[in-house]
N, C-alpha and C. Protein backbone atom coordinates (compact mmCIF):
# COMPACT_ATOMS: atom_id res chain seq x y z
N UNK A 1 -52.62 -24.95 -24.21
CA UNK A 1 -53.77 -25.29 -23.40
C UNK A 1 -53.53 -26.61 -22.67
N UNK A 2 -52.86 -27.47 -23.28
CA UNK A 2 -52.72 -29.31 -22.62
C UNK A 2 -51.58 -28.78 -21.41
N UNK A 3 -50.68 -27.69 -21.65
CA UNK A 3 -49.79 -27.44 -20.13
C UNK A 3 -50.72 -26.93 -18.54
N UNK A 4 -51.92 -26.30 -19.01
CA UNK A 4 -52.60 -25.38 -18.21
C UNK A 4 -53.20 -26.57 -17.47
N UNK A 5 -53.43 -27.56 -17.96
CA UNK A 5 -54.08 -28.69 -17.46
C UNK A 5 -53.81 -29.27 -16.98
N UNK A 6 -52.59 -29.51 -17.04
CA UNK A 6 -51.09 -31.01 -16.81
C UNK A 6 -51.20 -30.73 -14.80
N UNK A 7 -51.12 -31.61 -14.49
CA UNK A 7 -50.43 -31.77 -13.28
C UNK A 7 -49.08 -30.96 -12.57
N UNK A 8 -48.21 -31.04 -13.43
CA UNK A 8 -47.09 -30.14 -13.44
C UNK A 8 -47.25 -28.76 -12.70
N UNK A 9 -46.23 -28.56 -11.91
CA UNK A 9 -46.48 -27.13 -11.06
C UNK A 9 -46.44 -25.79 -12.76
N UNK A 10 -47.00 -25.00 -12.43
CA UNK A 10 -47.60 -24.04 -13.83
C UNK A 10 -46.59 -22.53 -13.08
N UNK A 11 -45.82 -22.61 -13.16
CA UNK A 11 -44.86 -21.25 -12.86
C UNK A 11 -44.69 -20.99 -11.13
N UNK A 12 -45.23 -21.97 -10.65
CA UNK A 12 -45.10 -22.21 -9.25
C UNK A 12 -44.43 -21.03 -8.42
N UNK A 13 -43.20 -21.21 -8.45
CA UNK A 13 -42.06 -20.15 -7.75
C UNK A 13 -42.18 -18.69 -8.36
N UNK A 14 -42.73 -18.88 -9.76
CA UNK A 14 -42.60 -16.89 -9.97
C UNK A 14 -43.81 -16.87 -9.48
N UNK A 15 -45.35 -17.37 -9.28
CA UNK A 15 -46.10 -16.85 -8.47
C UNK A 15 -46.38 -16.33 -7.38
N UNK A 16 -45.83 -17.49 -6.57
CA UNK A 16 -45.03 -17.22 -4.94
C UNK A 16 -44.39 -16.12 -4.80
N UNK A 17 -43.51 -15.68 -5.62
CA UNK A 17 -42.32 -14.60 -5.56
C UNK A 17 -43.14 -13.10 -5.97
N UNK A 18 -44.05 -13.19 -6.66
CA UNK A 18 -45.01 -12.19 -7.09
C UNK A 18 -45.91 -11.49 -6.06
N UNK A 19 -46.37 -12.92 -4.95
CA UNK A 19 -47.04 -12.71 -4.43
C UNK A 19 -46.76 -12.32 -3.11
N UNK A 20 -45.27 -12.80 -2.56
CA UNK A 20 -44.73 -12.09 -1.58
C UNK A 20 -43.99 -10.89 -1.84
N UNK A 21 -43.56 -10.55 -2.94
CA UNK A 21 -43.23 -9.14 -3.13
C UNK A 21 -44.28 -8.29 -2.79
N UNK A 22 -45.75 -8.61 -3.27
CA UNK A 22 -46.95 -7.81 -3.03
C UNK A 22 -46.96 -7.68 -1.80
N UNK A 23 -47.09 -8.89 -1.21
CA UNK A 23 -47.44 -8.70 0.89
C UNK A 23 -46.51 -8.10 1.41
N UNK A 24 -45.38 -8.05 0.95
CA UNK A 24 -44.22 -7.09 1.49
C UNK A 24 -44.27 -6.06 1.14
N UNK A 25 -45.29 -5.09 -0.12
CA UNK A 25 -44.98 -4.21 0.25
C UNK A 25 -46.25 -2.93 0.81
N UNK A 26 -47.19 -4.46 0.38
CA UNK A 26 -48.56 -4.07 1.33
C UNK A 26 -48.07 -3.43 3.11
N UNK A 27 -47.05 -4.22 3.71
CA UNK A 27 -46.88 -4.42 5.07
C UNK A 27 -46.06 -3.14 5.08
N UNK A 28 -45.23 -2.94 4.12
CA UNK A 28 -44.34 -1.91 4.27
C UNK A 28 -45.00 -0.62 4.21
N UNK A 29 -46.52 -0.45 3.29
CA UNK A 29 -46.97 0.26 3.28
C UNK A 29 -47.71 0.79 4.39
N UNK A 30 -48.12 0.23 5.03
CA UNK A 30 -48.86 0.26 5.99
C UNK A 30 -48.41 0.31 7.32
N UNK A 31 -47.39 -0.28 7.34
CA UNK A 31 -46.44 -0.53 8.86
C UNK A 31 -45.54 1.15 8.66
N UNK A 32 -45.74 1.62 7.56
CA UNK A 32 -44.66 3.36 7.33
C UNK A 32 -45.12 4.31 8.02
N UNK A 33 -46.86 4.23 8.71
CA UNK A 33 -47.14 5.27 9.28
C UNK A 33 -46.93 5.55 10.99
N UNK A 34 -46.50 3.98 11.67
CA UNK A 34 -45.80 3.80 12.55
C UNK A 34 -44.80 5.45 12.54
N UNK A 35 -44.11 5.19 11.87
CA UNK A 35 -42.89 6.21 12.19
C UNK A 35 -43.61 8.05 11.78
N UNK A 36 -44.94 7.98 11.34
CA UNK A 36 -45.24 9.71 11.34
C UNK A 36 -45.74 9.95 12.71
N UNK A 37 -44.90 10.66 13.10
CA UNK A 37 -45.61 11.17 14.17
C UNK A 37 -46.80 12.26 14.54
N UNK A 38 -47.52 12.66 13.63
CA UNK A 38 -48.55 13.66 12.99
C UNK A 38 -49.54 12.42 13.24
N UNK A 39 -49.77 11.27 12.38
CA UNK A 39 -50.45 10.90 12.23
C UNK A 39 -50.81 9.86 13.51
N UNK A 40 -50.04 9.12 14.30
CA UNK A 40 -49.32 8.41 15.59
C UNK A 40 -50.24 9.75 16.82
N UNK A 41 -49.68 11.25 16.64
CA UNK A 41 -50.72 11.97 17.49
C UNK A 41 -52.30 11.35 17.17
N UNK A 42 -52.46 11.64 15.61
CA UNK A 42 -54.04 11.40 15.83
C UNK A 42 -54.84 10.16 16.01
N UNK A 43 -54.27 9.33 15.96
CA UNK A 43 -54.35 7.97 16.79
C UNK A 43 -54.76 7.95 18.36
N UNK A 44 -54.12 8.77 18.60
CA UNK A 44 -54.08 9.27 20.03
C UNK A 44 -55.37 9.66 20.82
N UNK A 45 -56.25 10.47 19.70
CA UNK A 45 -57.39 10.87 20.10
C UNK A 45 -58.81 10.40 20.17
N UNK A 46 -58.06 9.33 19.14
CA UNK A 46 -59.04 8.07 19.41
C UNK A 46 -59.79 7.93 20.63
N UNK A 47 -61.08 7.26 20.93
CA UNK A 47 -61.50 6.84 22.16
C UNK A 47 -60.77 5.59 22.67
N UNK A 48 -60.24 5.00 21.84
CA UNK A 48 -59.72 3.21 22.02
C UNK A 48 -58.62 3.62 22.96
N UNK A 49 -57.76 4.93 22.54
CA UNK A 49 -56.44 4.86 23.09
C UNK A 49 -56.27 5.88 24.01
N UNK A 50 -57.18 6.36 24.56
CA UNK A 50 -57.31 7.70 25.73
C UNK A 50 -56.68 6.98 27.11
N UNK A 51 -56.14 5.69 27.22
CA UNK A 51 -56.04 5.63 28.73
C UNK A 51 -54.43 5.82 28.32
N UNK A 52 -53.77 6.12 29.87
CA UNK A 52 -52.31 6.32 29.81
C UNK A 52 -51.44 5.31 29.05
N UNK A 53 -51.84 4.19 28.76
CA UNK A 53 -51.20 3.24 28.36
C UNK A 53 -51.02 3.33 26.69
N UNK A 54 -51.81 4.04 26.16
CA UNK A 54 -51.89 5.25 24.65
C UNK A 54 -50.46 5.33 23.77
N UNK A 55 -49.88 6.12 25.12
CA UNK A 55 -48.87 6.70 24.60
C UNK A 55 -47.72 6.34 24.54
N UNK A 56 -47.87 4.74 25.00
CA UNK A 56 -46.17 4.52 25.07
C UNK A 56 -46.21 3.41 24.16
């Protein structure tokens, strides 16, 4: 309990490292549907993305 308290960085770098493994694979998760093109069509039909500029 007297370490949890201390001034001292408390596992500093494995948190960091924990926590960008997570955002990386949050991004990876999410940035994967980029490449379906099934799903990239239905994007498509969106109202946001109906002008010619949509599709490229």
């Amino acid at each position: 309990m007297h370490a949890f308290f201390s001034t001292t960085p408390f596992y500093r770098e494995s948190i960091l490292a924990i926590l960008r493994i997570i955002i990386g694979l949050l991004l990876i998760y999410h940035g994967y549907e980029v490449f379906d093109a099934t799903t990239m069509k239905g994007y498509l039909e969106w109202d946001d993305f109906k002008s010619p500029l949509g599709a490229f």
